[in-house]
C-alpha atoms as a PDB file:
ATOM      1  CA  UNK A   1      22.100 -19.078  -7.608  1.00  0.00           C
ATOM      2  CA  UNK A   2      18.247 -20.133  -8.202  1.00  0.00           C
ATOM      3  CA  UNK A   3      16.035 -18.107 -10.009  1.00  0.00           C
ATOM      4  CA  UNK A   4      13.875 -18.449  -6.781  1.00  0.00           C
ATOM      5  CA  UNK A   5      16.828 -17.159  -4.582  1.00  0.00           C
ATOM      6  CA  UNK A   6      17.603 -14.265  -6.882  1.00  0.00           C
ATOM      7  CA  UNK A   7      14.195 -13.435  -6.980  1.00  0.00           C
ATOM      8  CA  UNK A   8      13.693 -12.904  -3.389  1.00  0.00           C
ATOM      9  CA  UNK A   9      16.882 -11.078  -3.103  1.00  0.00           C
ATOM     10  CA  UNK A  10      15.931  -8.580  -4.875  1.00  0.00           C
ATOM     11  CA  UNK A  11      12.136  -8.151  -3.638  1.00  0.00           C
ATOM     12  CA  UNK A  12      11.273  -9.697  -7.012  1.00  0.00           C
ATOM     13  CA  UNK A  13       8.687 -12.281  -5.372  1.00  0.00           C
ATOM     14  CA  UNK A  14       5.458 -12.807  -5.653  1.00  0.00           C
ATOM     15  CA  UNK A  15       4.372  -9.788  -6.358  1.00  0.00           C
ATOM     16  CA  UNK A  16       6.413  -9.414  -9.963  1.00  0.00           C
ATOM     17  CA  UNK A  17       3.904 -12.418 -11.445  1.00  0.00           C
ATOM     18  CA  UNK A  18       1.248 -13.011 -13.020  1.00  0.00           C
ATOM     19  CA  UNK A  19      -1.933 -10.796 -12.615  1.00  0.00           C
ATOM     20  CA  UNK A  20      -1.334 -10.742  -8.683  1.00  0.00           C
ATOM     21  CA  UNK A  21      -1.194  -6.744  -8.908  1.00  0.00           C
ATOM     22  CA  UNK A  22      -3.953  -6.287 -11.732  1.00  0.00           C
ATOM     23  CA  UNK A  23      -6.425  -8.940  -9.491  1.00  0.00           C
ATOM     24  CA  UNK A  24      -5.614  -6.691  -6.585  1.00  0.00           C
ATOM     25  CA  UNK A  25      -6.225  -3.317  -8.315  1.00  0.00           C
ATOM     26  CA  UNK A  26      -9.713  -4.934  -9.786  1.00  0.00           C
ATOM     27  CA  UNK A  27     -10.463  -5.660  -6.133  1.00  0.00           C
ATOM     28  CA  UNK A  28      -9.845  -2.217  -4.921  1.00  0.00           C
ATOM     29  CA  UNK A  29     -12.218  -0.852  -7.237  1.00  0.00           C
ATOM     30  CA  UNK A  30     -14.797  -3.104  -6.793  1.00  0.00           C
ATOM     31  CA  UNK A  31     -15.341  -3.039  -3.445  1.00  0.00           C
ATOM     32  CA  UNK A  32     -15.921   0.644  -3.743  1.00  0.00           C
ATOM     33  CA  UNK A  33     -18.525  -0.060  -6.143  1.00  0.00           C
ATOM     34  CA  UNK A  34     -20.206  -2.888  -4.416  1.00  0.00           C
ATOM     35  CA  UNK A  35     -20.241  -0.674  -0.901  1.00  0.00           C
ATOM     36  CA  UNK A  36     -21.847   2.196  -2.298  1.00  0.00           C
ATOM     37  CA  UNK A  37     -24.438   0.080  -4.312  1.00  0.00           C
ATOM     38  CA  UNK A  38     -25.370  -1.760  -1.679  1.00  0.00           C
ATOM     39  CA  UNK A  39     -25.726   1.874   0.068  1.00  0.00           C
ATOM     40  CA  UNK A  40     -27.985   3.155  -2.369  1.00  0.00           C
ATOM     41  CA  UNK A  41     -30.330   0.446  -2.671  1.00  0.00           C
ATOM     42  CA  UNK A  42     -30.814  -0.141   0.909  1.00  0.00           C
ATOM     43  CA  UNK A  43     -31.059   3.436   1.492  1.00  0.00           C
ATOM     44  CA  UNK A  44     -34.065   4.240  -1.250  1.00  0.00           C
ATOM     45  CA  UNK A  45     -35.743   1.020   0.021  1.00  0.00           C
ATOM     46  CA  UNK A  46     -35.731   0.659   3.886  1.00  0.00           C
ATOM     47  CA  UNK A  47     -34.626   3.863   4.981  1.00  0.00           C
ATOM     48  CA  UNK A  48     -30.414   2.042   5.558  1.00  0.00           C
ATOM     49  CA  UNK A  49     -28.875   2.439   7.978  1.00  0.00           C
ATOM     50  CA  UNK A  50     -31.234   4.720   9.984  1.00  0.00           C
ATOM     51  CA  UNK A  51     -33.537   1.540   9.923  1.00  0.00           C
ATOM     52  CA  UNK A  52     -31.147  -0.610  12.308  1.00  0.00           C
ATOM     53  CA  UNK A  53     -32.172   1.351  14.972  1.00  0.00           C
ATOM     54  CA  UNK A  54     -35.931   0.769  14.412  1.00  0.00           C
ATOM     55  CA  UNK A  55     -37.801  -2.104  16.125  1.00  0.00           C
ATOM     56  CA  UNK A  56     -39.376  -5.377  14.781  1.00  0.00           C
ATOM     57  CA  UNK A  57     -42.835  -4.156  14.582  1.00  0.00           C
ATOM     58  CA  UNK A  58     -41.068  -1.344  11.892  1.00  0.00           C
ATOM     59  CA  UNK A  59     -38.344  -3.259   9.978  1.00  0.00           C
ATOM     60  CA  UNK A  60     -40.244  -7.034   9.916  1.00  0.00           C
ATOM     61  CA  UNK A  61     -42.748  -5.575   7.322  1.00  0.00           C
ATOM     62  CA  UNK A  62     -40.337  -3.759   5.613  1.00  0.00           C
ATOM     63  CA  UNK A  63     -38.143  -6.558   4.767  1.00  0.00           C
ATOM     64  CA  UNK A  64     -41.366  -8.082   3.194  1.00  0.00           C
ATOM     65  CA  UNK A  65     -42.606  -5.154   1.480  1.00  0.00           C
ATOM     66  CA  UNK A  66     -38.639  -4.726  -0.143  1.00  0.00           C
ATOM     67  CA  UNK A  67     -37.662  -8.153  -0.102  1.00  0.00           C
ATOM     68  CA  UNK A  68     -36.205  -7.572  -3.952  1.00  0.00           C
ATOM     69  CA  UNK A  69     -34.125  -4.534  -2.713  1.00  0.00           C
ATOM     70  CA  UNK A  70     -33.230  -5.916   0.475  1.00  0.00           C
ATOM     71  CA  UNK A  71     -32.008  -9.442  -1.142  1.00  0.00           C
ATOM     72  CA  UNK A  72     -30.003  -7.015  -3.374  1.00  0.00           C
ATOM     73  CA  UNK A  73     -29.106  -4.622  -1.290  1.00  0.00           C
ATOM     74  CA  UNK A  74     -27.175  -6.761   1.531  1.00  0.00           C
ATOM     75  CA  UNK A  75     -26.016  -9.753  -1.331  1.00  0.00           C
ATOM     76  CA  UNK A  76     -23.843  -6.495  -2.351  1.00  0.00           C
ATOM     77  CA  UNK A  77     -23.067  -5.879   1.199  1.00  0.00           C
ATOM     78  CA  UNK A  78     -22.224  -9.328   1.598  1.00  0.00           C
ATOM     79  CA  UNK A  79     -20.177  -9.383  -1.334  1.00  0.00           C
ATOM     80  CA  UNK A  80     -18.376  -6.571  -0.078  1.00  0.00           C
ATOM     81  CA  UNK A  81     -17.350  -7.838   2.950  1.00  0.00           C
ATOM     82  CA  UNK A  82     -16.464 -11.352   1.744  1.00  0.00           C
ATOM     83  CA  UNK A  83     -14.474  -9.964  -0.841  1.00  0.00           C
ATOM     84  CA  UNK A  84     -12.007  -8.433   1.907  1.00  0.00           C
ATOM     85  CA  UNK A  85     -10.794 -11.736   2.756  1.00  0.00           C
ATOM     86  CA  UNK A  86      -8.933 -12.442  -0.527  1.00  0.00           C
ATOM     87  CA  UNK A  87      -8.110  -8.733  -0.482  1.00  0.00           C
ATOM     88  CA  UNK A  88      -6.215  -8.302   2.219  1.00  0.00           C
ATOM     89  CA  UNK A  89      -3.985 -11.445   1.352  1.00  0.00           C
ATOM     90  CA  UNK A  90      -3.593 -10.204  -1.935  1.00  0.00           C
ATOM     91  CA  UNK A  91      -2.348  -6.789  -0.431  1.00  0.00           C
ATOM     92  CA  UNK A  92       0.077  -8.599   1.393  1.00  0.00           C
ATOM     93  CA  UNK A  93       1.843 -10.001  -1.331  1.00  0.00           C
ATOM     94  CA  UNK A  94       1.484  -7.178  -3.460  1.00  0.00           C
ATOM     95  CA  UNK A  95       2.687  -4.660  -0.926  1.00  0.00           C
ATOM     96  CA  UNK A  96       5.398  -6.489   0.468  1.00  0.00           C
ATOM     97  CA  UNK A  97       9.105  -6.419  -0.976  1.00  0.00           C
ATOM     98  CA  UNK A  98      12.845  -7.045   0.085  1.00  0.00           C
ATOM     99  CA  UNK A  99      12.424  -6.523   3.933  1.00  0.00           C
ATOM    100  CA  UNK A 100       9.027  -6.221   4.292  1.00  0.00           C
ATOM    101  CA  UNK A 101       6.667  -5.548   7.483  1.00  0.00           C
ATOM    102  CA  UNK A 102       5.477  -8.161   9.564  1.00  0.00           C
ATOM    103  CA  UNK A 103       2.894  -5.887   9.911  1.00  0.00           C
ATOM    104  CA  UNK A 104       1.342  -6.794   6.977  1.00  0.00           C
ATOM    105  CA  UNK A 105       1.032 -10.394   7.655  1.00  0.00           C
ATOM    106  CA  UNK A 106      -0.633  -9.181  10.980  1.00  0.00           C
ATOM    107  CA  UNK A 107      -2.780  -6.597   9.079  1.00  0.00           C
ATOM    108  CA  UNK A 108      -3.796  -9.291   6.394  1.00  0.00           C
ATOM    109  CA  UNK A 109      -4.818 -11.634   9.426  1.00  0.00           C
ATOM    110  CA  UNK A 110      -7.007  -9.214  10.783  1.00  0.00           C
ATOM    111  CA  UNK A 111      -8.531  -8.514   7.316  1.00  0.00           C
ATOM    112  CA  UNK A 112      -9.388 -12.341   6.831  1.00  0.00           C
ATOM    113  CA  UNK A 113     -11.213 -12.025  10.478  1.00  0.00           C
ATOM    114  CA  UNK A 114     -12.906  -8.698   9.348  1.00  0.00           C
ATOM    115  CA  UNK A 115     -14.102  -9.983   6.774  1.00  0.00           C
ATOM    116  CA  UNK A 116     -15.788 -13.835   7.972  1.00  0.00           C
ATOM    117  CA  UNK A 117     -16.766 -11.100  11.251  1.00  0.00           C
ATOM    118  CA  UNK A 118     -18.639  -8.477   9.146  1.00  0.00           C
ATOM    119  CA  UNK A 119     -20.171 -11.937   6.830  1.00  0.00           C
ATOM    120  CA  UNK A 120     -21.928 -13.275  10.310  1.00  0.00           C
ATOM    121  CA  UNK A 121     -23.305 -10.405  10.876  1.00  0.00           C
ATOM    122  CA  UNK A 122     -25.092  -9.519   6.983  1.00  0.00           C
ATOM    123  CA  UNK A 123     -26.490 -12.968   6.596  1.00  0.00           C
ATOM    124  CA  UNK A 124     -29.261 -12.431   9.198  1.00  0.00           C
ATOM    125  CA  UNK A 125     -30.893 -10.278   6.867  1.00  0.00           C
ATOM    126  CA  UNK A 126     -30.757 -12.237   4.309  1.00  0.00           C
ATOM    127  CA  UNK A 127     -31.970 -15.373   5.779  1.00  0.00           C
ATOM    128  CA  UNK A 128     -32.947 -15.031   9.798  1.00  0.00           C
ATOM    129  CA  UNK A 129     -34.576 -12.169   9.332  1.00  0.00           C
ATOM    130  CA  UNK A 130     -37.200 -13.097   6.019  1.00  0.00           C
ATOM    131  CA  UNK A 131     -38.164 -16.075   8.494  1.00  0.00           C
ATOM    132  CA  UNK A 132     -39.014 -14.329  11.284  1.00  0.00           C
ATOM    133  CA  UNK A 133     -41.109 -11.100   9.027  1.00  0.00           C
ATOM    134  CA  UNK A 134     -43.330 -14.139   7.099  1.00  0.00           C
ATOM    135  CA  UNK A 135     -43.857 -15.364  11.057  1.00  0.00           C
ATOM    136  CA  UNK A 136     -44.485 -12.108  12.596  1.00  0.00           C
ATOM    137  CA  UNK A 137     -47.399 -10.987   9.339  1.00  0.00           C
ATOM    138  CA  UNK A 138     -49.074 -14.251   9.450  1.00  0.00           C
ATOM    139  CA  UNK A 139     -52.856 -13.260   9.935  1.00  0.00           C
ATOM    140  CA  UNK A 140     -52.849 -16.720  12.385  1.00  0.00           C
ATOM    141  CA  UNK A 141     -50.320 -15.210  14.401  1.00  0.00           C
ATOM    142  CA  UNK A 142     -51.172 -13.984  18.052  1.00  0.00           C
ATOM    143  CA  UNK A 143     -49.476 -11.287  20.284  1.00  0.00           C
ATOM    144  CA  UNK A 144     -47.558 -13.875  22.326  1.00  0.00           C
ATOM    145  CA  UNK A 145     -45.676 -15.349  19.200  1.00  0.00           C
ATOM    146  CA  UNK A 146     -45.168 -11.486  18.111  1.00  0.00           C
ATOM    147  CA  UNK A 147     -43.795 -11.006  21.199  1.00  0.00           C
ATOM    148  CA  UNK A 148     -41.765 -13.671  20.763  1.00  0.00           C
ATOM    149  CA  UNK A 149     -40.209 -12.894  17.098  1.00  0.00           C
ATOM    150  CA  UNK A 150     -39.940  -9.281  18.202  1.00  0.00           C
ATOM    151  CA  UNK A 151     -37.507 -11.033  21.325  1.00  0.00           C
ATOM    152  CA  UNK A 152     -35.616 -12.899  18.969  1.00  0.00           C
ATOM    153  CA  UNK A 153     -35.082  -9.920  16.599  1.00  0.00           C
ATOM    154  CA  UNK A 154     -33.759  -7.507  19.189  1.00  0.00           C
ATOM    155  CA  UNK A 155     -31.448 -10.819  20.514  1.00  0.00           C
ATOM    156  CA  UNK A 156     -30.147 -11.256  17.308  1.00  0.00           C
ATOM    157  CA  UNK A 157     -29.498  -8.018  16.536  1.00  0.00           C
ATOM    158  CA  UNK A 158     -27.630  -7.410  19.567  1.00  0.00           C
ATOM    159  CA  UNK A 159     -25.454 -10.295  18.784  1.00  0.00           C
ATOM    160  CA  UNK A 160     -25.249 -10.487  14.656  1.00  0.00           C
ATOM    161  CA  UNK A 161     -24.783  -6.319  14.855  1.00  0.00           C
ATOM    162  CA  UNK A 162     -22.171  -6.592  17.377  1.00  0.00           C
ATOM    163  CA  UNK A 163     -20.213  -9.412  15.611  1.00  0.00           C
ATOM    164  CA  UNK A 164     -20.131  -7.654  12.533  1.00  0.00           C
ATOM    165  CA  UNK A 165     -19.983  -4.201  13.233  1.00  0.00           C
ATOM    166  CA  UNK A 166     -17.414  -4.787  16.369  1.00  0.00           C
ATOM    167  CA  UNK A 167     -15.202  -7.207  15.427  1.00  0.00           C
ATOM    168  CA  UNK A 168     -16.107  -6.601  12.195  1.00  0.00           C
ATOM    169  CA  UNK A 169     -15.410  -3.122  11.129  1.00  0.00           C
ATOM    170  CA  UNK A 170     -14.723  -1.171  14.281  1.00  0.00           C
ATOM    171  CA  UNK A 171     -11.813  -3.817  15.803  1.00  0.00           C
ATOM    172  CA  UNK A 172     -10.732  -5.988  13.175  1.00  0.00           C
ATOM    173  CA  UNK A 173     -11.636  -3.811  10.143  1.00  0.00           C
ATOM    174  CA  UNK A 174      -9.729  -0.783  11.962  1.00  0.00           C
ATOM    175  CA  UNK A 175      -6.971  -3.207  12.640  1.00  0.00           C
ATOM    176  CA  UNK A 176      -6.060  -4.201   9.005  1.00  0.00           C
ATOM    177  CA  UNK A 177      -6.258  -0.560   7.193  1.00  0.00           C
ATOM    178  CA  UNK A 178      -4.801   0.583  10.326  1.00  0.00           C
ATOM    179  CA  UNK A 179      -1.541  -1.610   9.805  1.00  0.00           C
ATOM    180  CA  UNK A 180      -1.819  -2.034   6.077  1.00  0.00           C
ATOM    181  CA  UNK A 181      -1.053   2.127   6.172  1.00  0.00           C
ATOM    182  CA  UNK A 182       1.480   2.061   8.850  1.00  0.00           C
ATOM    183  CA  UNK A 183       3.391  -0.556   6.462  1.00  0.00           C
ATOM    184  CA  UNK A 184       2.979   1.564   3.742  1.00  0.00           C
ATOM    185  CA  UNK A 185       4.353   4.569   5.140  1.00  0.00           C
ATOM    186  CA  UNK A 186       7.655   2.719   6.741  1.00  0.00           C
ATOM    187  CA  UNK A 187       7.866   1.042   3.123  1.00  0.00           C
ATOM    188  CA  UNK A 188       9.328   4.151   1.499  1.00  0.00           C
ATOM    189  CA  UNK A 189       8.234   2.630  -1.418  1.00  0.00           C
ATOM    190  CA  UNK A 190       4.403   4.823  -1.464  1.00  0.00           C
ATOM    191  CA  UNK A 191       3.619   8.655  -0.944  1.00  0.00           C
ATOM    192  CA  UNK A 192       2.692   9.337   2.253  1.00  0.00           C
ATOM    193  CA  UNK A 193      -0.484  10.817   1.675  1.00  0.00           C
ATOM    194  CA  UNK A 194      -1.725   7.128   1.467  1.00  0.00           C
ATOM    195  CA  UNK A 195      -0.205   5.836   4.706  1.00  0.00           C
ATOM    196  CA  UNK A 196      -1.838   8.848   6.035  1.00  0.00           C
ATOM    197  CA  UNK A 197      -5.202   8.320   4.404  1.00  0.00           C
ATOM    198  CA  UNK A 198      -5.686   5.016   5.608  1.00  0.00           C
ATOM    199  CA  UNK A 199      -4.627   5.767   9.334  1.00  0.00           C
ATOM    200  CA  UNK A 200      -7.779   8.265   8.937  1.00  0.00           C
ATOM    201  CA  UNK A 201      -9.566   5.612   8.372  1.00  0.00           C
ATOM    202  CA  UNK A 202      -8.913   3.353  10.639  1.00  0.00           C
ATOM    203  CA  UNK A 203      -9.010   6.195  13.465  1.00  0.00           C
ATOM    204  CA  UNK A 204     -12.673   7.154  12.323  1.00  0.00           C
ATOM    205  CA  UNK A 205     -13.707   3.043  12.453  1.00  0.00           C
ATOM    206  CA  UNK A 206     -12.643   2.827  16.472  1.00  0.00           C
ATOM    207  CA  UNK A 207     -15.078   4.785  17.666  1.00  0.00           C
ATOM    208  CA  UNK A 208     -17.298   2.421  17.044  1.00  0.00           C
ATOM    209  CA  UNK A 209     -15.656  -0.253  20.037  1.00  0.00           C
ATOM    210  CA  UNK A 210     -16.981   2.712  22.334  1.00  0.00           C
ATOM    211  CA  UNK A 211     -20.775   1.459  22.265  1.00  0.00           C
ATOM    212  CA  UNK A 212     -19.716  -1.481  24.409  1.00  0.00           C
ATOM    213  CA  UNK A 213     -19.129   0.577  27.404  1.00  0.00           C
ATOM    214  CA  UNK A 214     -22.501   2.281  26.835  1.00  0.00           C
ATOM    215  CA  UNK A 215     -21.272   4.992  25.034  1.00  0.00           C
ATOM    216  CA  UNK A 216     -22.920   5.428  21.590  1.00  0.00           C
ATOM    217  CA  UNK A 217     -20.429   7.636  19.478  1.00  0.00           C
ATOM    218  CA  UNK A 218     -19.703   5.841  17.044  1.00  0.00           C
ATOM    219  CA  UNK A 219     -22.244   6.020  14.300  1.00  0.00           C
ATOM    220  CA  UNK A 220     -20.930   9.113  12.994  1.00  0.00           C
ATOM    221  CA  UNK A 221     -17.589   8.275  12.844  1.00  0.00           C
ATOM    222  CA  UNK A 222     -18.416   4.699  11.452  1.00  0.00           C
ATOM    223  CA  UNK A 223     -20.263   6.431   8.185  1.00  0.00           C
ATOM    224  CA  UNK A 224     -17.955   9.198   7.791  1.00  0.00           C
ATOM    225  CA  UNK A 225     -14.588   6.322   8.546  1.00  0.00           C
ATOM    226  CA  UNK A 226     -16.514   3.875   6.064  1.00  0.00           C
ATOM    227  CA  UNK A 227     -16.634   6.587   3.351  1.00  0.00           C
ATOM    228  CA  UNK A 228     -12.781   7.608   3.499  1.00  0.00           C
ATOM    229  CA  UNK A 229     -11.941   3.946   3.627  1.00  0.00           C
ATOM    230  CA  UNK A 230     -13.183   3.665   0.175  1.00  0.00           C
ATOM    231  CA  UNK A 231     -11.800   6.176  -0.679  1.00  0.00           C
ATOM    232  CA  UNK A 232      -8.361   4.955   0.656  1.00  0.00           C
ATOM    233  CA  UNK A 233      -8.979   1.632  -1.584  1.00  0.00           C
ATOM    234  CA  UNK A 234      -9.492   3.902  -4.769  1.00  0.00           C
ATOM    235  CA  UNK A 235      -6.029   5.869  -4.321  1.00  0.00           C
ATOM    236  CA  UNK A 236      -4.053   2.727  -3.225  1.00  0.00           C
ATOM    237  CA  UNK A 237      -5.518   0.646  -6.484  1.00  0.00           C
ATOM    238  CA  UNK A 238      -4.425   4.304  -8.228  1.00  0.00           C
ATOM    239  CA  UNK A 239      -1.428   4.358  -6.747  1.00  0.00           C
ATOM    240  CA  UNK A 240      -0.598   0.519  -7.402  1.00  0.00           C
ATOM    241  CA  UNK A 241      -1.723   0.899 -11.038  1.00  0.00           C
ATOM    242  CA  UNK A 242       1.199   3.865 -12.116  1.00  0.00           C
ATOM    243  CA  UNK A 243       3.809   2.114  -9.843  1.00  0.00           C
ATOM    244  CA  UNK A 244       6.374   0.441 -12.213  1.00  0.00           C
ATOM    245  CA  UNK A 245       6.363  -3.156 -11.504  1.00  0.00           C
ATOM    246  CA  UNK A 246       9.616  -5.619 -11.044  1.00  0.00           C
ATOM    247  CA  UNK A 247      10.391  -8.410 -13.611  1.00  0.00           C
ATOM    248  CA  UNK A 248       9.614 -11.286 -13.442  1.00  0.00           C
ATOM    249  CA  UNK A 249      12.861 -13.452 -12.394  1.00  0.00           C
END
């Protein structure tokens, strides 16, 4: 018998080598980190994320006025989000053993969506949105090209906003902590407190799919889903790190 063969007997696979689970522990904590920086910047500088509701003529000059803290803000936003897609693969090898879930291929799927989804929809303000604030000051510029940008800025929004924060997070995101915790729990290998944590989560991030009939509820639940999915990330990367690790075949 191959060392290959007896490895995957015994759930010995991927996840026994190298610095697979130490990589995905960092990544857990990180994006924690990164979330609630990006929180605090945006929030001290342009008023985050009360400001997405606000109009062109409010947000345009803001973005000029913080362009430091806005460049900062949503690069750690960015990073965030972008740093889901290696994370949920990782998970998937890390979680999985002998027998494991399909769901976790599907969950890790729908994390590597999440996370290109909620990446459309954070580069606007890093790049559309600069553009269209140096347009929109311009001393040259007349009330039909303000009219204009402040068309464009509300179209993009609409689109960007929906991309990210729809597929993004509310669908998608919901999707892969959703089934990431369902996995866990029928594992038997992981307290159940953690399973239970991150089906929390998820439940509090659907909500959010509800502003596409008209029906804004979501906010709320989106802030208050986002914070216990970090928190989630922390006890699973706690939980990971005093789990005793197979051999390496």
């Amino acid at each position: 018998m191959t060392t290959m063969t007896r490895a995957n007997e015994t759930g010995e696979g991927v996840e026994g080598r190298g610095n697979l689970p130490r990589w995905t522990i960092l990544l857990l904590v990180l994006e924690p980190v990164l979330m609630y920086a990006a929180f605090f910047v945006l929030n001290s500088s342009i008023d985050w994320p009360a400001s997405l509701d606000e109009p062109a003529s409010v947000n345009l000059p803001l973005i000029t006025q913080e362009r430091g803290a806005v460049v900062l803000g949503y690069g750690a936003y960015l990073a965030y989000s972008l740093l889901i897609l290696p994370l949920s693969v990782m998970l998937y090898f890390a979680l999985k053993g002998r027998g494991a879930s399909p769901l976790l291929a599907v969950a890790a799927a729908a994390g590597v969506v999440s996370a290109l989804a909620r990446a459309l929809g954070i580069v606007r303000w890093l790049f559309l949105m600069p553009s269209l604030a140096e347009i929109y000051l311009d001393p040259d510029a007349g009330e039909a090209t303000r009219a204009t940008i402040e068309v464009a800025y509300t179209a993009f929004n609409e689109y960007a906003g929906g991309v990210g924060e729809l597929l993004g997070v509310a669908l998608t995101g919901a999707l892969w902590v959703g089934l990431t915790s369902v996995a866990l729990l029928r594992s038997g290998r992981f307290p159940n407190w953690l399973g239970l944590l991150g089906l929390l989560a998820a439940g509090l991030l659907l909500p959010g799919l509800l502003s596409v009939v008209g029906l804004d509820v979501g906010s709320l639940f989106a802030v208050i889903g986002g914070n216990v999915l970090l928190v989630w990330m922390l006890a699973l990367a706690l939980v990971l790190f005093r789990s005793p690790r197979p051999r390496e075949a």
